[in-house]
C-alpha atoms as a PDB file:
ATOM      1  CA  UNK A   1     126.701  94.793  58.268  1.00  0.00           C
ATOM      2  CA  UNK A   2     124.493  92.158  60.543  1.00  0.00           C
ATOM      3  CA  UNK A   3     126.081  93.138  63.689  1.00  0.00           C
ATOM      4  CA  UNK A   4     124.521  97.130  62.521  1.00  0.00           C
ATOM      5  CA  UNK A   5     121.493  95.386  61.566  1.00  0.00           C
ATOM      6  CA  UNK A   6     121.506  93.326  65.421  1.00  0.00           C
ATOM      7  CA  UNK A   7     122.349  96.528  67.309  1.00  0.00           C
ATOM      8  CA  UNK A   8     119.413  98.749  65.166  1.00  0.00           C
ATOM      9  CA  UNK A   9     116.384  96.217  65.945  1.00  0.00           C
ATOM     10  CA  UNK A  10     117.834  95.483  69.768  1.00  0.00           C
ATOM     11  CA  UNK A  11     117.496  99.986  69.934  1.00  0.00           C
ATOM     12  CA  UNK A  12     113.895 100.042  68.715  1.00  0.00           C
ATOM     13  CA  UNK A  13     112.931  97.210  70.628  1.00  0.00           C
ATOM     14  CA  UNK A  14     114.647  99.188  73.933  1.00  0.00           C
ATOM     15  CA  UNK A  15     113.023 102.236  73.000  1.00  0.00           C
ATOM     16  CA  UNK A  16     109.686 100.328  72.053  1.00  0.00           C
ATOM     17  CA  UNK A  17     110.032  99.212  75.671  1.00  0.00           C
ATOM     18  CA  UNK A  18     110.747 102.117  77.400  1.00  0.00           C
ATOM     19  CA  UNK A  19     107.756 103.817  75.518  1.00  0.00           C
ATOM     20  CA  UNK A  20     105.553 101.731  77.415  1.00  0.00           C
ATOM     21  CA  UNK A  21     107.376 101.628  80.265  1.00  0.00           C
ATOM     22  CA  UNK A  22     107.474 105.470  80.500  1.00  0.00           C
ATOM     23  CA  UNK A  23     104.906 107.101  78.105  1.00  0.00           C
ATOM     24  CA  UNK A  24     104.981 110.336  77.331  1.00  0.00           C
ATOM     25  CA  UNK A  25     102.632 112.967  79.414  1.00  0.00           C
ATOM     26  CA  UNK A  26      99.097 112.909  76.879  1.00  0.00           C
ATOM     27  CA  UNK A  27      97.354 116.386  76.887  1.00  0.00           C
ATOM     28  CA  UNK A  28      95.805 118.467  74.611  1.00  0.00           C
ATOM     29  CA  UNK A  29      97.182 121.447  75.458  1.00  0.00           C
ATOM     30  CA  UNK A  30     100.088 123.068  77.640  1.00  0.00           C
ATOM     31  CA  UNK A  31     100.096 123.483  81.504  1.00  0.00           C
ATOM     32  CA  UNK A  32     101.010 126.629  82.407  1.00  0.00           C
ATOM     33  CA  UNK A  33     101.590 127.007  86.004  1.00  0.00           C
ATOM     34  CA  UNK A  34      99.295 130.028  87.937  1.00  0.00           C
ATOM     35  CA  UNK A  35      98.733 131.334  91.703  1.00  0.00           C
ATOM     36  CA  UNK A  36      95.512 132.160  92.789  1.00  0.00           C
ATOM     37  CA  UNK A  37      92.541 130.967  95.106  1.00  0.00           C
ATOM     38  CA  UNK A  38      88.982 130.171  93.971  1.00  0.00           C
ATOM     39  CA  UNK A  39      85.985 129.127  95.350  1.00  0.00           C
ATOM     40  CA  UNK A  40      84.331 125.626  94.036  1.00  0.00           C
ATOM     41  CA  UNK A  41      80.712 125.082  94.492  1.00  0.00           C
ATOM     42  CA  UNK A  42      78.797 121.659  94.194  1.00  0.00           C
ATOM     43  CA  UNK A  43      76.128 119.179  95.567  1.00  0.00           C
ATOM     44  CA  UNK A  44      76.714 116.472  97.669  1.00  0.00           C
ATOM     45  CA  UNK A  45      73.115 114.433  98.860  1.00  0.00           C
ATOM     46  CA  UNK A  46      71.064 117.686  97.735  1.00  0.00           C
ATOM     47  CA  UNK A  47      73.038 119.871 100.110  1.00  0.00           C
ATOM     48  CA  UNK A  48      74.839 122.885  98.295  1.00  0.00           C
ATOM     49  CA  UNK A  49      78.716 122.636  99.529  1.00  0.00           C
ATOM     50  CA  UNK A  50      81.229 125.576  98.887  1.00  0.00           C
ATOM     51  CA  UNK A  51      85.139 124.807  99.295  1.00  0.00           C
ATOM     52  CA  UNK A  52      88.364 127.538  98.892  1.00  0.00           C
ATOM     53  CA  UNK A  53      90.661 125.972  96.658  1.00  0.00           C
ATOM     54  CA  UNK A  54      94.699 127.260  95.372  1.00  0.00           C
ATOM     55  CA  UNK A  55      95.386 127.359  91.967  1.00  0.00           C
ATOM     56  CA  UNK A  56      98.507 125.614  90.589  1.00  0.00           C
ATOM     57  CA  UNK A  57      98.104 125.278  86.748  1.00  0.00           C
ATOM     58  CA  UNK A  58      95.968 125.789  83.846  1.00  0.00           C
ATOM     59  CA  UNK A  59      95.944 125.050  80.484  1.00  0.00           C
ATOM     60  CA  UNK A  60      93.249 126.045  77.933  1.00  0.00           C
ATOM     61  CA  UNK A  61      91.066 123.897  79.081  1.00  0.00           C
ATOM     62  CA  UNK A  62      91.541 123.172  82.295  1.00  0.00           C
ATOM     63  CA  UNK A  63      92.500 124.138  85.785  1.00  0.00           C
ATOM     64  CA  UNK A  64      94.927 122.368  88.311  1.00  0.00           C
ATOM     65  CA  UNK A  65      94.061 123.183  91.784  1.00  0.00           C
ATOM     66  CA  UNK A  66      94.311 122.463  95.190  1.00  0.00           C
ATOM     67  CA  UNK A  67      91.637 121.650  97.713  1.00  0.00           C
ATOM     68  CA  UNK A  68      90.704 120.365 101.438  1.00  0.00           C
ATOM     69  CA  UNK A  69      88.135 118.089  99.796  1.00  0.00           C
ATOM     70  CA  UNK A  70      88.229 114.864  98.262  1.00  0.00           C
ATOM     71  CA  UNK A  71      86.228 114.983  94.671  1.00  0.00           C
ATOM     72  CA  UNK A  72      85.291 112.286  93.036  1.00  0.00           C
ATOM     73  CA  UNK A  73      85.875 111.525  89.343  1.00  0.00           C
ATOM     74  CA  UNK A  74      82.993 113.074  87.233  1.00  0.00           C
ATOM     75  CA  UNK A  75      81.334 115.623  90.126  1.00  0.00           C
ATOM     76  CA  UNK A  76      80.196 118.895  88.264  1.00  0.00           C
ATOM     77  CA  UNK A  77      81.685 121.658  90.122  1.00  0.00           C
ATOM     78  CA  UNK A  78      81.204 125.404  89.593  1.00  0.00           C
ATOM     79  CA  UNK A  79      84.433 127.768  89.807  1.00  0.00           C
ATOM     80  CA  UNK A  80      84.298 130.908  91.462  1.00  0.00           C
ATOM     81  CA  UNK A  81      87.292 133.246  90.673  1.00  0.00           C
ATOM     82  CA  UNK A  82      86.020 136.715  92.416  1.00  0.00           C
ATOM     83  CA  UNK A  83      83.124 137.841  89.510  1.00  0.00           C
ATOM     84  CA  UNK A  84      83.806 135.442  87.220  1.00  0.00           C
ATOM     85  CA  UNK A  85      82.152 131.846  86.940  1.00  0.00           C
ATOM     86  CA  UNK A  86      83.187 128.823  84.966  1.00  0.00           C
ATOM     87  CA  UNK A  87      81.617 125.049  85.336  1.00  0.00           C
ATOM     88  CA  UNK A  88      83.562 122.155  85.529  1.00  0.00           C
ATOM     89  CA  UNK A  89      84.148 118.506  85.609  1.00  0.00           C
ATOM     90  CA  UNK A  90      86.471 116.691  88.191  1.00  0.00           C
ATOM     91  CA  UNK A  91      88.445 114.343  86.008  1.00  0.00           C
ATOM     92  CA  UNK A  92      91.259 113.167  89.131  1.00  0.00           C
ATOM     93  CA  UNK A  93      91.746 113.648  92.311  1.00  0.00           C
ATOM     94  CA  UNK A  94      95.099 112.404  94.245  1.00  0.00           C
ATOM     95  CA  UNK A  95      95.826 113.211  98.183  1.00  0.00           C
ATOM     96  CA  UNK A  96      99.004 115.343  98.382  1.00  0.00           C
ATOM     97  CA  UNK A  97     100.047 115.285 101.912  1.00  0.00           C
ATOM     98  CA  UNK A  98      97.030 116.614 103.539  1.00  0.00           C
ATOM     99  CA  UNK A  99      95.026 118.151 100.535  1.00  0.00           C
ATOM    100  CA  UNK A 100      93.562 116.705  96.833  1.00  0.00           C
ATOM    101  CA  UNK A 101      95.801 117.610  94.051  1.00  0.00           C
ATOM    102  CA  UNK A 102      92.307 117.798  91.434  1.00  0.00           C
ATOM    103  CA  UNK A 103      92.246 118.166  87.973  1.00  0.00           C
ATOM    104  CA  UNK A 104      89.239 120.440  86.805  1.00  0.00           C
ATOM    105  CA  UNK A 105      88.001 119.923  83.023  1.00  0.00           C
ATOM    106  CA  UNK A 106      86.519 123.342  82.033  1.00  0.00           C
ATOM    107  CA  UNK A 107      83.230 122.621  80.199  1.00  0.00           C
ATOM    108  CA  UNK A 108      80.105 125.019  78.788  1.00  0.00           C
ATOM    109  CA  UNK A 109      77.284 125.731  80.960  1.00  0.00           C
END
C-alpha cells in the first residue's frame, strides 16, 4: 500500500509540474477561426494612420488579425469591416514572418 501511496504523490507532483511547465491556453471565450480583411484606423504623433489588415480569428470579444504594422500593446485602434465600425485595444503583437500576428480586444466606444 506505500509503494501506491509513493507512485500517487510522485503523479501529482509530475502533473503539478507539467501544469506550470505547460499551462493551459487562459481565455474567456472560444476562438473561432474567420477570413476576411478590415481596415484599422489610429494615431500615431497626431497623424491619422489607416492600415488593411486579414482576419484570422475571433472570439466574442475579440478579433485575431493580421497586419503590415507593428502595434504596440495598449494603442486604441478603430476597426473598419465595410459599414460597420468597432473600437479596439491592441493587447499583443508578435512578427510572423513578415507581418504582426495582433490580438485586438473589442471594447465600447
Amino acid at each position: 500500500m506505500e509503494l501506491v501511496r509513493n507512485q500517487v504523490v510522485a503523479l501529482r507532483l509530475v502533473l503539478s509540474l507539467y501544469e506550470i511547465l505547460f499551462p493551459a491556453e487562459r481565455r474567456r471565450y472560444p476562438r473561432h477561426p474567420i477570413a476576411g480583411r478590415v481596415q484599422l484606423a489610429f494615431e500615431v504623433e497626431s497623424r491619422k494612420l489607416l492600415v488593411r489588415a486579414e482576419l484570422r480569428d475571433r472570439s466574442h470579444c475579440g478579433l485575431g488579425i493580421l497586419a503590415s504594422y507593428p502595434f504596440r500593446v495598449g494603442d486604441k485602434v478603430e476597426v473598419r469591416d465595410g459599414h460597420a465600425m468597432r473600437h479596439a485595444i491592441v493587447r499583443h503583437c508578435r512578427r510572423q514572418n513578415s507581418a504582426y500576428l495582433v490580438g485586438l480586444e473589442l471594447v465600447a466606444a
